[in-house]
N, C-alpha and C. Protein backbone atom coordinates (compact mmCIF):
# COMPACT_ATOMS: atom_id res chain seq x y z
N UNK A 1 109.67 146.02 75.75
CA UNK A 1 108.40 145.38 75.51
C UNK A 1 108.48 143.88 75.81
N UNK A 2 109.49 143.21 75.31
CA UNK A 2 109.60 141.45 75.64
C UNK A 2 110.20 141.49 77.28
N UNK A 3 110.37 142.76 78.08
CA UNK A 3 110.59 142.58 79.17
C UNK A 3 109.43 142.17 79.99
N UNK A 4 108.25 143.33 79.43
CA UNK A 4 107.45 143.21 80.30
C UNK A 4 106.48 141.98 80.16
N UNK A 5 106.04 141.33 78.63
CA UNK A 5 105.84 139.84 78.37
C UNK A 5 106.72 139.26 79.30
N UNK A 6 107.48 138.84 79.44
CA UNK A 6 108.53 138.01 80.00
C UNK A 6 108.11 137.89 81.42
N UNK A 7 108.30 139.03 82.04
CA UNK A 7 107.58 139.20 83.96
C UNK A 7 106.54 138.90 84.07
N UNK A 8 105.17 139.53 82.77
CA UNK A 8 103.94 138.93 82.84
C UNK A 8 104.30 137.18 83.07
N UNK A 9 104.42 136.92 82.45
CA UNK A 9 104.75 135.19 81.89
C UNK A 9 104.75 134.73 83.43
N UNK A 10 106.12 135.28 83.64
CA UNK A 10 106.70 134.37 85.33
C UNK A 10 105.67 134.81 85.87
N UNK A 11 105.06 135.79 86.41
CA UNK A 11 104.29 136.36 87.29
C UNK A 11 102.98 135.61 87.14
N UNK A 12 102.52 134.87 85.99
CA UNK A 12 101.20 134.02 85.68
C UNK A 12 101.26 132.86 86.12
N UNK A 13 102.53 132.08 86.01
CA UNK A 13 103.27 130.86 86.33
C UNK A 13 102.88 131.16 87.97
N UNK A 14 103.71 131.86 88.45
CA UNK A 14 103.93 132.05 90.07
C UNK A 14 102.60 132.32 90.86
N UNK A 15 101.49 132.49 89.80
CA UNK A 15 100.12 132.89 90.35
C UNK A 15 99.85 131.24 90.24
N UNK A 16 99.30 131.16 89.48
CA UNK A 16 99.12 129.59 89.59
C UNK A 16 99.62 128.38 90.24
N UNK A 17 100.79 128.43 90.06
CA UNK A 17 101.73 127.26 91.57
C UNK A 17 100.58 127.91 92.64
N UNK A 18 100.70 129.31 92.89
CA UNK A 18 100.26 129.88 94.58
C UNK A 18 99.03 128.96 94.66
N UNK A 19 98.14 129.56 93.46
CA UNK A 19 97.11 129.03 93.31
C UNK A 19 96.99 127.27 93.72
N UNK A 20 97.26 126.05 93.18
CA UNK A 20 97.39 125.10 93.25
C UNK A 20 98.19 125.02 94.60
N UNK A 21 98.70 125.29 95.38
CA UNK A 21 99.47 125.14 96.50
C UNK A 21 98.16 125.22 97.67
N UNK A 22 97.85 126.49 96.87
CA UNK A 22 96.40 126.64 98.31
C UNK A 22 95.24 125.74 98.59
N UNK A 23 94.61 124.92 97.18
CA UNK A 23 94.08 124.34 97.00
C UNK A 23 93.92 122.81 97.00
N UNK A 24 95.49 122.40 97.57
CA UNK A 24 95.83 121.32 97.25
C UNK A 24 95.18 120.48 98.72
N UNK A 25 95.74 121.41 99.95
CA UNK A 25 95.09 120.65 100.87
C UNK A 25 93.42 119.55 101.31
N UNK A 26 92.75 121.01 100.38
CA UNK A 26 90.96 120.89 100.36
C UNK A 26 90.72 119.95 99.43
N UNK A 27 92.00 119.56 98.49
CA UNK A 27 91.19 118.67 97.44
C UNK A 27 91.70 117.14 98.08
N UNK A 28 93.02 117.26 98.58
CA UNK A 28 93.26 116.36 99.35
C UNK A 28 92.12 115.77 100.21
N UNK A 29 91.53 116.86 101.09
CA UNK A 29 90.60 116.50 102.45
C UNK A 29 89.11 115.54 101.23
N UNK A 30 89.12 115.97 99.91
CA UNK A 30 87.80 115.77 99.70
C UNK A 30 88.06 114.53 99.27
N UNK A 31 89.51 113.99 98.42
CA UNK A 31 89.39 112.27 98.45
C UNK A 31 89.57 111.66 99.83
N UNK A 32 89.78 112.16 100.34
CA UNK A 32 89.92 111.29 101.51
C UNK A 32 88.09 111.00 102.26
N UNK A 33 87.45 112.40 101.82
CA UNK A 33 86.04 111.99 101.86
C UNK A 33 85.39 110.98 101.87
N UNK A 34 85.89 111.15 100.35
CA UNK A 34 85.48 109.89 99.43
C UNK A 34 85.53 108.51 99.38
N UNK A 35 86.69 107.77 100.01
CA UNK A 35 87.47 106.94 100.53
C UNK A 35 87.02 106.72 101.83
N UNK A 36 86.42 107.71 102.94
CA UNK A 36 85.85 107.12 104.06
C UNK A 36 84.27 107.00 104.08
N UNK A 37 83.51 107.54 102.75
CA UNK A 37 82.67 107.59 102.61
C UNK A 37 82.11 105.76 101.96
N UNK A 38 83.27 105.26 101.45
CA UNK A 38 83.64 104.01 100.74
C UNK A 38 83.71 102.96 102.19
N UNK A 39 84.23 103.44 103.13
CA UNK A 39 84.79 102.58 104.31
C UNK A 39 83.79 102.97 104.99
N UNK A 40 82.66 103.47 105.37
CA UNK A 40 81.67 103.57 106.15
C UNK A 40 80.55 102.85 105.28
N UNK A 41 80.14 102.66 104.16
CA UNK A 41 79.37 101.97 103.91
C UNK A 41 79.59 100.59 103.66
N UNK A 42 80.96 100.03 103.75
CA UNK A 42 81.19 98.90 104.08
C UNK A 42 81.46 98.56 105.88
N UNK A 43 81.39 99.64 106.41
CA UNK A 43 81.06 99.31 107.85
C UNK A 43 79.80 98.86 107.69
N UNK A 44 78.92 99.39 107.71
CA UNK A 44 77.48 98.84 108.03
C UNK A 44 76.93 97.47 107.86
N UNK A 45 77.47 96.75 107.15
CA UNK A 45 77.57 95.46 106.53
C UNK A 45 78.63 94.49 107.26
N UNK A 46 79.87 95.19 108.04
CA UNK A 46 80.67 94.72 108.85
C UNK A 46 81.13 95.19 110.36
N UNK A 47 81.89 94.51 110.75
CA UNK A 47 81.75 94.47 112.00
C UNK A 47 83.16 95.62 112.15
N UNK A 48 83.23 96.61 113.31
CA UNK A 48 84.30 97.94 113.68
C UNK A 48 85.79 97.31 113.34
N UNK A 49 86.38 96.20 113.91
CA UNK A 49 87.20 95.29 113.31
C UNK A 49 87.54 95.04 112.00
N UNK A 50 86.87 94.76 110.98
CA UNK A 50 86.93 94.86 109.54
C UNK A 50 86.76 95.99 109.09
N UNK A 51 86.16 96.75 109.54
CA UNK A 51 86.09 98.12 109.02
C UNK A 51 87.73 98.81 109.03
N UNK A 52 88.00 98.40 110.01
CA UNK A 52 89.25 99.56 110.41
C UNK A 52 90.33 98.52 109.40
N UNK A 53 90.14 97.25 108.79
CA UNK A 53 91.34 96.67 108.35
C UNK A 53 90.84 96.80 106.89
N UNK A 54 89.67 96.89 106.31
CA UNK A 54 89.35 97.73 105.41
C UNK A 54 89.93 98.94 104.96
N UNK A 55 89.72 99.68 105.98
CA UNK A 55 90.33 101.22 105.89
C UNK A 55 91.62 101.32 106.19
N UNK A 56 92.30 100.16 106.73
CA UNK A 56 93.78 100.48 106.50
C UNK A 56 94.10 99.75 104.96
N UNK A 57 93.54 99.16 104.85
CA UNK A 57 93.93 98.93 103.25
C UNK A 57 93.62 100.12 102.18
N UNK A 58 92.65 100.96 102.63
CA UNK A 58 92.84 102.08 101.57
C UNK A 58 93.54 103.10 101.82
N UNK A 59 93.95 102.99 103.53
CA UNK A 59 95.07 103.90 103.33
C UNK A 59 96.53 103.78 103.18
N UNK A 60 96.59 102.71 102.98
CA UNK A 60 97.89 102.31 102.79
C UNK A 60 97.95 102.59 101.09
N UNK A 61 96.92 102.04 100.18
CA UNK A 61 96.82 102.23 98.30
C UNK A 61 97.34 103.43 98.35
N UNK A 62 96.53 104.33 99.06
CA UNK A 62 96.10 106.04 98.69
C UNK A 62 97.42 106.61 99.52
N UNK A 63 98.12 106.02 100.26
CA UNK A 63 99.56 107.03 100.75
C UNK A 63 99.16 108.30 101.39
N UNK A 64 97.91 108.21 102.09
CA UNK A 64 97.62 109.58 103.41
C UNK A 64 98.63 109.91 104.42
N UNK A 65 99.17 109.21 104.90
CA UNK A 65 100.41 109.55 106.00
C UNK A 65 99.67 109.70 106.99
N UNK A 66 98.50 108.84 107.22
CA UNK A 66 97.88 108.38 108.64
C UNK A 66 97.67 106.60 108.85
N UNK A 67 97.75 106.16 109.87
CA UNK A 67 97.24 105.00 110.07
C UNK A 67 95.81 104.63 110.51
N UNK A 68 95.58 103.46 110.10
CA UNK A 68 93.88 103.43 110.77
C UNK A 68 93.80 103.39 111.79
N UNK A 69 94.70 103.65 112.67
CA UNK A 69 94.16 104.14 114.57
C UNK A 69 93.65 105.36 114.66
N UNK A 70 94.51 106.29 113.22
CA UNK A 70 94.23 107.78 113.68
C UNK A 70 92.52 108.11 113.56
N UNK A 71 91.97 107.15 112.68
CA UNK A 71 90.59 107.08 112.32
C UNK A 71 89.46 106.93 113.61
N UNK A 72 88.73 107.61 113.71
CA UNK A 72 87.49 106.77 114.87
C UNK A 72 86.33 105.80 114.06
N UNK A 73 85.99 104.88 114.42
CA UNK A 73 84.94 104.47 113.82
C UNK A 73 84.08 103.97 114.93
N UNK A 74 82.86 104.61 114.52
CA UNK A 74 81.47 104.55 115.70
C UNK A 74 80.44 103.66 114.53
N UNK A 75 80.14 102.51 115.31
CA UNK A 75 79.02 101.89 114.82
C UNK A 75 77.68 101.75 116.10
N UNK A 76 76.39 102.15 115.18
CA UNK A 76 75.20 102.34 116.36
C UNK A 76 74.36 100.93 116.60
N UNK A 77 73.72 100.67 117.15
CA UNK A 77 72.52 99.51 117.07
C UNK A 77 72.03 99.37 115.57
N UNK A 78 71.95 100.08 115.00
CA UNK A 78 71.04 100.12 113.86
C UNK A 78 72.29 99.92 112.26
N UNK A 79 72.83 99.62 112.93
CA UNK A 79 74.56 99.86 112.02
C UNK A 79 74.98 100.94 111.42
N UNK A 80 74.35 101.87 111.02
CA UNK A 80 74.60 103.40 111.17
C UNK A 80 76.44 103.39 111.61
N UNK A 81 77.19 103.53 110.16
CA UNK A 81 78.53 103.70 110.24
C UNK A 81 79.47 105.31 110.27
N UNK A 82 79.93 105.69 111.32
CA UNK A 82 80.01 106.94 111.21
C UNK A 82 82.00 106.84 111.49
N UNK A 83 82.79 107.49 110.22
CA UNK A 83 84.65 107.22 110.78
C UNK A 83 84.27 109.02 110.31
N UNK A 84 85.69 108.84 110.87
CA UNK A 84 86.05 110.38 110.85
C UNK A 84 87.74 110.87 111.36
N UNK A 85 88.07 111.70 111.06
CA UNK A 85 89.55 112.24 111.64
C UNK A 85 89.48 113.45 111.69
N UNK A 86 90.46 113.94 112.72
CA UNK A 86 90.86 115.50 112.16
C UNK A 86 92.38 115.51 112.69
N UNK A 87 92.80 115.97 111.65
CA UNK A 87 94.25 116.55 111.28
C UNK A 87 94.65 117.77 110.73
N UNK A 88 96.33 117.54 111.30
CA UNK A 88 96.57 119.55 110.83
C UNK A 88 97.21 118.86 109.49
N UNK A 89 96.83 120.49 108.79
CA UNK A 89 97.81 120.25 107.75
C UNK A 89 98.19 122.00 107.23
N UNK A 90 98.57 121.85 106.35
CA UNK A 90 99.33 123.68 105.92
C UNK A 90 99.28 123.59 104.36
N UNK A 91 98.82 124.87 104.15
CA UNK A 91 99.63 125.51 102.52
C UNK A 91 101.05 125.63 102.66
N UNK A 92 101.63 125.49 101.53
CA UNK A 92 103.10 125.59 101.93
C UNK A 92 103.34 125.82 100.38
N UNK A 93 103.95 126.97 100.25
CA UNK A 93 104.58 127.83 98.69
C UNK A 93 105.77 127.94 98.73
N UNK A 94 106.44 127.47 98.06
CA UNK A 94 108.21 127.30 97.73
C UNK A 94 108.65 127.06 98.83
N UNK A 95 108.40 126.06 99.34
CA UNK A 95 109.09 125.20 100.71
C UNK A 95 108.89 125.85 101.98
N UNK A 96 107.87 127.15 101.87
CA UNK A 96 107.63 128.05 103.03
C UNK A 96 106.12 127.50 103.30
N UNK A 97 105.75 127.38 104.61
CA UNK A 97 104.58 127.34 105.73
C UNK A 97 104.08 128.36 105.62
N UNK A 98 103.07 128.74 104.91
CA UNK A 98 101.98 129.98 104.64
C UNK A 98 101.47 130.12 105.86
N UNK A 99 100.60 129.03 106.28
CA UNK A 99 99.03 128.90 106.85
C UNK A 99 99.05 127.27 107.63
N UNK A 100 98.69 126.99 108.71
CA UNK A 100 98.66 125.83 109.21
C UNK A 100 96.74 126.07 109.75
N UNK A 101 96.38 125.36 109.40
CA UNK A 101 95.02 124.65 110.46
C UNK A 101 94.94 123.34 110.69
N UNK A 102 93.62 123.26 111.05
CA UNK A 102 93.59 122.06 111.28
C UNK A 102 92.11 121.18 110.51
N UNK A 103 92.06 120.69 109.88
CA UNK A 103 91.00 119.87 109.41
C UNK A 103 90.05 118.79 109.46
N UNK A 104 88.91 118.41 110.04
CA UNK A 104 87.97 117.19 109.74
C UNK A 104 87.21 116.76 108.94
N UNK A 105 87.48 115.47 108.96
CA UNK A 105 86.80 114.94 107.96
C UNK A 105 85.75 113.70 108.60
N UNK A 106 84.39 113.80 108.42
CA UNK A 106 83.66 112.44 109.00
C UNK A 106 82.69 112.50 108.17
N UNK A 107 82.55 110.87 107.77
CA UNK A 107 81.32 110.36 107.18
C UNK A 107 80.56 109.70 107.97
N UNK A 108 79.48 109.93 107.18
CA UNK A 108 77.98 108.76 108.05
C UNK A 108 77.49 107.96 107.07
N UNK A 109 76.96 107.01 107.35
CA UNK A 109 76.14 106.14 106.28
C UNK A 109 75.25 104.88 107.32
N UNK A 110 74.44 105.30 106.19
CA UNK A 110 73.27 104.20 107.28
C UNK A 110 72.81 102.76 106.68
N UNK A 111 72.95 101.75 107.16
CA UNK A 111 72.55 100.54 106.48
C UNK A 111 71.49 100.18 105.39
N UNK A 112 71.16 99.88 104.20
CA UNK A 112 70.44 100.03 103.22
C UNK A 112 69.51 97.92 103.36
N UNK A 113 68.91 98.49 103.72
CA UNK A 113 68.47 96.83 103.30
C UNK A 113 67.80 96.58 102.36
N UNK A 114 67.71 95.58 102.03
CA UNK A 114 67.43 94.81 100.52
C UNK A 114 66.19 94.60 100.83
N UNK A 115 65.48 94.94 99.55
CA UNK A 115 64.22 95.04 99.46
C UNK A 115 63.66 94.10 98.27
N UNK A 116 64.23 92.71 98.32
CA UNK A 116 63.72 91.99 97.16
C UNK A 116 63.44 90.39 98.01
């Protein structure tokens, strides 16, 4: 009887790592969202140049393991700030390569002017 508690146990543990292993990438992709969603609305206000030295300053805080070249940043007439990347990345469960794809991420944001 404490055998089969016991296997349950590990076997709940080993579900969950899986679990969190799979999930880790997507939650990854969504701060990084967040963070270019942060660097595109300070594009609009600045010029592609500051933007990108902006955004290497948050990626250097945040430790992505990209540089801001890997980034595109498109600014329109209207300042309409649009960065974006796509990169591979993988699930990976006890030091094994499950699953490799590949992922993008791009924000837009459009200049807000002051209305006072």
């Amino acid at each position: 009887m404490k055998i089969k508690k016991i296997f349950g146990a590990i076997l709940a543990v080993v579900l969950i790592w899986c679990a969190i292993c799979a999930i880790k990438p997507f939650w990854d992709k969504y701060w990084l969202g967040q963070d270019l969603k942060t660097a595109a609305i300070y594009g609009t206000k600045h010029s592609v140049k500051d933007t990108r030295k902006y955004l290497s300053s948050i990626i250097e805080r945040e430790d992505y393991g990209f540089s801001a070249e890997d980034f595109y940043i498109e600014k329109k007439a209207n300042n309409d700030t649009t960065i974006g990347i796509t990169y591979d990345d993988e699930i990976r469960i006890f030091g094994m390569t499950v699953i490799e794809f590949e992922l993008t991420v791009e924000e837009t944001r459009s200049e807000i002017k002051a209305s006072f």
